[in-house]
Protein backbone atom coordinates (compact mmCIF):
# COMPACT_ATOMS: atom_id res chain seq x y z
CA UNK A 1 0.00 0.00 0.00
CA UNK A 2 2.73 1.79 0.83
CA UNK A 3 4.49 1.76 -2.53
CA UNK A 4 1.46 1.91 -4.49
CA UNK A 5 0.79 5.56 -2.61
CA UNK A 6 4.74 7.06 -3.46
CA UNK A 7 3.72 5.97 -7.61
CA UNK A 8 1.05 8.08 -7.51
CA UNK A 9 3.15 10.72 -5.80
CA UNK A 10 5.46 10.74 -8.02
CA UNK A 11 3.89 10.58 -11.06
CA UNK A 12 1.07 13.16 -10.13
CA UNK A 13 4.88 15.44 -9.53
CA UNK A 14 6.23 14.35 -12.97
CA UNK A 15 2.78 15.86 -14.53
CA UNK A 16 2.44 18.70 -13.34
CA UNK A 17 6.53 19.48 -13.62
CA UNK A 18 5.79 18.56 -17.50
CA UNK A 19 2.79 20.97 -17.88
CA UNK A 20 4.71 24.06 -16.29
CA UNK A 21 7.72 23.17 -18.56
CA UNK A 22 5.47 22.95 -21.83
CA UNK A 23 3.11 25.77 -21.17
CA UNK A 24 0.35 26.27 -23.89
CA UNK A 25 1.08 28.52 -26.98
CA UNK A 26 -0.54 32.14 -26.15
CA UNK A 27 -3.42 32.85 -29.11
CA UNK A 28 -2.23 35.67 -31.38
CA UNK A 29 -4.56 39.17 -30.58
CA UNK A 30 -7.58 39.48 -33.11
CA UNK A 31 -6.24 42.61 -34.23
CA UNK A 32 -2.33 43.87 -35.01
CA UNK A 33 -2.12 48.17 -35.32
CA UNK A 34 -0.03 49.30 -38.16
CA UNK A 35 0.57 52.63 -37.79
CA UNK A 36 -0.63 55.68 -36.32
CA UNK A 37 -0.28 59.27 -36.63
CA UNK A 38 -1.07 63.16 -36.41
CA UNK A 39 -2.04 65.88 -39.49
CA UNK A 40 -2.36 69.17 -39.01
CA UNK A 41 -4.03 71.30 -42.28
CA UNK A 42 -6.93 73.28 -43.85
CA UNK A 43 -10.24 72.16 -44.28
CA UNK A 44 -12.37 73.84 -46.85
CA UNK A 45 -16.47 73.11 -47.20
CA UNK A 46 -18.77 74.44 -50.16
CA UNK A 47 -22.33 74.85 -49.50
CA UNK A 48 -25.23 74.29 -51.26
CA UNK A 49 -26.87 77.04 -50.26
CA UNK A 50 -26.01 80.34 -48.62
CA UNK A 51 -28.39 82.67 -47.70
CA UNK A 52 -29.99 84.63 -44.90
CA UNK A 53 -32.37 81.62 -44.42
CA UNK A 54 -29.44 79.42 -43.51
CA UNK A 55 -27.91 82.33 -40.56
CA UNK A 56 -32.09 82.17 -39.31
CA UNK A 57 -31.67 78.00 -39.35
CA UNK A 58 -28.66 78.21 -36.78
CA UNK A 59 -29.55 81.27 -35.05
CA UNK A 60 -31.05 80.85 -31.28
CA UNK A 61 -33.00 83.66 -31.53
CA UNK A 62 -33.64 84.34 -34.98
CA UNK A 63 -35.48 87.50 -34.65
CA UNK A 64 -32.44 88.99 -33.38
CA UNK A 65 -31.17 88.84 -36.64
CA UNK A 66 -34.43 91.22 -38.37
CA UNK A 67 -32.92 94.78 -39.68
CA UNK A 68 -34.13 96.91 -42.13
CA UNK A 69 -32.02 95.78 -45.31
CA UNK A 70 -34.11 97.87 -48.02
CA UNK A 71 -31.76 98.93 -50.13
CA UNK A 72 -28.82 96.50 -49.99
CA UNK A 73 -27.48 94.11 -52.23
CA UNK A 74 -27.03 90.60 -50.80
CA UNK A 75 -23.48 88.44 -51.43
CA UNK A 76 -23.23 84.79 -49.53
CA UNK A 77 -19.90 83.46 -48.77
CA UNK A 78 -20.57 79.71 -49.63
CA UNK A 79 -16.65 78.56 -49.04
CA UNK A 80 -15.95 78.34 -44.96
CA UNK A 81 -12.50 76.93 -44.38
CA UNK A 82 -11.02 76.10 -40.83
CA UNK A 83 -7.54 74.89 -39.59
CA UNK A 84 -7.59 71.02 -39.20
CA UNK A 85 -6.16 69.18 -35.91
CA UNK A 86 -6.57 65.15 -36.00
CA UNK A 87 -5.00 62.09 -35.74
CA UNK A 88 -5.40 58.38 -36.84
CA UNK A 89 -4.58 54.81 -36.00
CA UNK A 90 -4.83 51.64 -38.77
CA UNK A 91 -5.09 48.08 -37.69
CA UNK A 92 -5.67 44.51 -39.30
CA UNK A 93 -7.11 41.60 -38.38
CA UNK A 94 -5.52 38.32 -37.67
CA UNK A 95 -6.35 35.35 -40.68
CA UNK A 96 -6.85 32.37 -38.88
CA UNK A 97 -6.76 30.13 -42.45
CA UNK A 98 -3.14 31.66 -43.52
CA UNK A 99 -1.55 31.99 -39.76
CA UNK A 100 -1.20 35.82 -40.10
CA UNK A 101 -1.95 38.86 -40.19
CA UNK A 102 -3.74 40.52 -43.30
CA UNK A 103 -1.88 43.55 -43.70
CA UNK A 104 -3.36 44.45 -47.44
CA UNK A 105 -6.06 45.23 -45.50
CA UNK A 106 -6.86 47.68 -42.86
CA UNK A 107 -9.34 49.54 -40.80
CA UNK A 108 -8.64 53.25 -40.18
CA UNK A 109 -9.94 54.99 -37.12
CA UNK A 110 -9.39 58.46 -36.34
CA UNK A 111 -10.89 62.03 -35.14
CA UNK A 112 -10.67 65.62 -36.06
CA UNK A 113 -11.20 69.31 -34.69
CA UNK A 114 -11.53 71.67 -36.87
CA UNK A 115 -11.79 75.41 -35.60
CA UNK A 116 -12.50 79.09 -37.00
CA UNK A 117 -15.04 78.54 -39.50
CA UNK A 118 -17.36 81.16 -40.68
CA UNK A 119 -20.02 81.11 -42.64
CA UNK A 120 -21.01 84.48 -43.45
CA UNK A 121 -23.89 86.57 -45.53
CA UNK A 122 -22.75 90.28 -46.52
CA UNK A 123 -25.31 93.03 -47.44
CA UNK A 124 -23.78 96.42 -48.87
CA UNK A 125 -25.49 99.39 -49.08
CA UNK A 126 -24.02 102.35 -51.71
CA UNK A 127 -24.42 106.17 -51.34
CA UNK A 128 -22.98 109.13 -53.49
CA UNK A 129 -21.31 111.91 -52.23
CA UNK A 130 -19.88 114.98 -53.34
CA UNK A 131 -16.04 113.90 -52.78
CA UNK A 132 -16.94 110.02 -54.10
CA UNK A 133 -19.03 106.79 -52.55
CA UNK A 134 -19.92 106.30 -48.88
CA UNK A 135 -20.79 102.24 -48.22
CA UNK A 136 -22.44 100.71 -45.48
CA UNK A 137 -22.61 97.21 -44.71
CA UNK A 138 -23.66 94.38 -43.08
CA UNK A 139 -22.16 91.09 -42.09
CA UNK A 140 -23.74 88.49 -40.66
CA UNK A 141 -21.50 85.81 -39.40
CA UNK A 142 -21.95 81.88 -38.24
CA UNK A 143 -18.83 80.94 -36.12
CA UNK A 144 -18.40 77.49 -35.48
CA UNK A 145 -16.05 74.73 -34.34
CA UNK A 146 -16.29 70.94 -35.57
CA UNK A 147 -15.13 67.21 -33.80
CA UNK A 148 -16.00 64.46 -35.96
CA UNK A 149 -15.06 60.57 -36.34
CA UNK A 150 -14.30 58.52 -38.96
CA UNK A 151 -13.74 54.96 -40.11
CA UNK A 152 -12.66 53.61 -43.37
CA UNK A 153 -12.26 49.94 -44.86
CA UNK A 154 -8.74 50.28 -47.00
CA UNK A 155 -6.92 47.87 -49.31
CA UNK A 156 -3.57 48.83 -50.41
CA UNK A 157 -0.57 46.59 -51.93
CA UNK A 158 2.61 46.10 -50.03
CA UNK A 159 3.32 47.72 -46.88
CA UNK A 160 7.15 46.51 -46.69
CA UNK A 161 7.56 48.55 -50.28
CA UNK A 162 8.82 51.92 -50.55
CA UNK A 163 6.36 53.46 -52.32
CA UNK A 164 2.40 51.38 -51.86
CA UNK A 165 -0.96 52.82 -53.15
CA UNK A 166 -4.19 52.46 -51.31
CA UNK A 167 -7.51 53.47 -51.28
CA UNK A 168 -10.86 52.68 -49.77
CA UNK A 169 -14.38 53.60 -48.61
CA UNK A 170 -15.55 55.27 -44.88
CA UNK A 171 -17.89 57.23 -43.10
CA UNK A 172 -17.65 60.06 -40.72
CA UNK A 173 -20.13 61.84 -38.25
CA UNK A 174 -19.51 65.07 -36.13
CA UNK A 175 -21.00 68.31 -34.39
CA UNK A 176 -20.23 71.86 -33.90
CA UNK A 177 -18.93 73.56 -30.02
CA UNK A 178 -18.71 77.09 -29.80
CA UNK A 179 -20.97 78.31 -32.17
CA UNK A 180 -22.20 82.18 -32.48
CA UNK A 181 -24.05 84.73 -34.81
CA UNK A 182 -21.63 87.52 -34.99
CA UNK A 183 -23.68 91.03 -36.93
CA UNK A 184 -20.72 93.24 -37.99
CA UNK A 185 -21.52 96.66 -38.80
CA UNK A 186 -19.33 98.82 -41.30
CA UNK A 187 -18.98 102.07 -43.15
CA UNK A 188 -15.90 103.13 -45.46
CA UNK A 189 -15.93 105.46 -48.56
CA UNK A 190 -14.26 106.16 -51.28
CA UNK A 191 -13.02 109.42 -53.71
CA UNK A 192 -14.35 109.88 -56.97
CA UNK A 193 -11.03 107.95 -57.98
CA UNK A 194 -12.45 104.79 -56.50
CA UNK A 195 -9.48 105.38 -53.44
CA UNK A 196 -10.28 104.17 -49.93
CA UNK A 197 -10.11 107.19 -47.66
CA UNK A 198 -11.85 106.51 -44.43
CA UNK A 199 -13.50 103.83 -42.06
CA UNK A 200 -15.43 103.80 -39.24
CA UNK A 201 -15.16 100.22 -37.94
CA UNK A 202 -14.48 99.75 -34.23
CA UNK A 203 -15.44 96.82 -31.59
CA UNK A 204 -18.39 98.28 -30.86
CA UNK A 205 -19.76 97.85 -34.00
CA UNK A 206 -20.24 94.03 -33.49
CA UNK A 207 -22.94 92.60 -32.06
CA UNK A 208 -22.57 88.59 -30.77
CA UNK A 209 -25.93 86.17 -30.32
CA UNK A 210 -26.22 82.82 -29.30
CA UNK A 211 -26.37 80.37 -32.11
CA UNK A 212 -27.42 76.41 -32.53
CA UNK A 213 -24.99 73.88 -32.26
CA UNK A 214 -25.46 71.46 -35.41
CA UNK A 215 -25.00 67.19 -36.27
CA UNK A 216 -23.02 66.08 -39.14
CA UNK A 217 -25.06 62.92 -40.14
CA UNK A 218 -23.08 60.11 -41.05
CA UNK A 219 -21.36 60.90 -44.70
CA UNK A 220 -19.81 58.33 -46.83
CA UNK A 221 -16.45 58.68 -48.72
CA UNK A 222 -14.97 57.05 -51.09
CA UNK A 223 -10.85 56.98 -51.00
CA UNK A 224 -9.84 57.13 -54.88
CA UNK A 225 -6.64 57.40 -54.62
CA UNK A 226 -3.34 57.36 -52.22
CA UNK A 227 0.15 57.19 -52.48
CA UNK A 228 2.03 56.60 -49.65
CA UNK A 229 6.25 56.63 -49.63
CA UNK A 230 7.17 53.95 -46.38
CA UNK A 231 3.98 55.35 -44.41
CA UNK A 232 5.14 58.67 -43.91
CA UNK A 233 3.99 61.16 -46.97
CA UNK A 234 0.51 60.87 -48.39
CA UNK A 235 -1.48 62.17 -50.53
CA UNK A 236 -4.89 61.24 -50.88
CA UNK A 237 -7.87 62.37 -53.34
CA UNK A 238 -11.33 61.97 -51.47
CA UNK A 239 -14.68 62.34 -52.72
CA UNK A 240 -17.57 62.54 -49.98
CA UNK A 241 -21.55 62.01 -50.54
CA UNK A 242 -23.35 63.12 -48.04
């Protein structure tokens, strides 16, 4: 009984002394990242439409906005541009079938902030004088701020290469922070010569209201075209439908 008890002993020892020796291969992660980054640029947006009906959509208070405009011509500023802060991380999933990691392939993640852009709709008002052209006008200005997030499916040939080419198809999504409705008030003039001689602008000759903070729905882009040169310069050609 004796003997049959050390056997056990020791064998019950040499098993578990095998296991911690041999421990069990650790599962490659479901995802590997490739690369990740910062940009810093200009973003530049066309609308459709520009008008005093859009500065009454995004203002609080839109009665605020009412002056007597009879007699002014109306010009929209449809281009807003903004300076561009983001950054971005790409990762691919692990192939279980091939034992690695499909790097032709890779989902982007990343977020933006994009500040200083204005909207604005100008109304100018002329008035002859006896030395030239006296002009009033007024500006009314959307001021806004944008976050938004976006995700992209890409395909691209060989990462290890110098020089690859990829290209894709996302979405995005964001809001505004910050926003106002900025009225600026202005008079300058001008000889019969068409010369600027005078202006009256000052601080006090802008009024600020509260305006509505607005939701980028979800817009879909299609990557046509990028070049990269060993993941560090880019150059990319997107087209966006909204």
């Amino acid at each position: 009984m004796k003997t049959l008890y050390t056997t056990l002993t020791l064998l019950l020892t040499a098993s578990i002394t095998f296991a911690q020796e041999t421990p069990n291969p650790t599962p490659p992660k479901m995802w590997q990242i490739n690369s990740f980054g910062t940009h810093v640029g200009i973003s530049s947006d066309v609308y459709q439409r520009m008008s005093m009906d859009h500065m009454r959509d995004f203002a609080t208070n839109p009665s605020e906005l009412t002056l007597d405009l009879d007699g002014y011509t109306e010009y929209a500023h449809a281009v807003i541009t903004g300076v561009t802060l983001g950054g971005w991380i790409t990762a691919s999933k692990f192939n279980a079938a091939s034992g690695e990691y499909r790097t032709n392939r890779e989902v982007q993640l990343g977020a933006n902030i994009i500040t200083g852009r204005e909207s604005a709709v100008e109304y100018e008002r002329e008035e002859p004088t006896a030395n030239g052209t006296e002009y009033h006008s007024v500006v009314y200005c959307d001021m806004e701020s944008e976050v938004n997030l976006h995700g992209a499916y890409l395909f691209r040939t060989n990462r290890e290469r110098k020089w690859n080419v990829f290209g894709g198809i996302g979405a995005n999504i964001g809001a505004t922070f910050n926003d106002a409705m900025l009225i600026i008030f202005n008079r300058y003039a001008t000889d019969n010569n068409g010369t600027f001689i005078e202006s009256s602008f000052d601080e006090e000759d802008v009024l600020e209201y509260g305006a509505k903070p607005s939701y980028l729905p979800a817009c879909i882009f299609l990557m046509v075209l990028a070049i990269g040169y060993q993941n560090v310069l880019r150059y990319r050609l997107p087209v966006e439908k909204a």
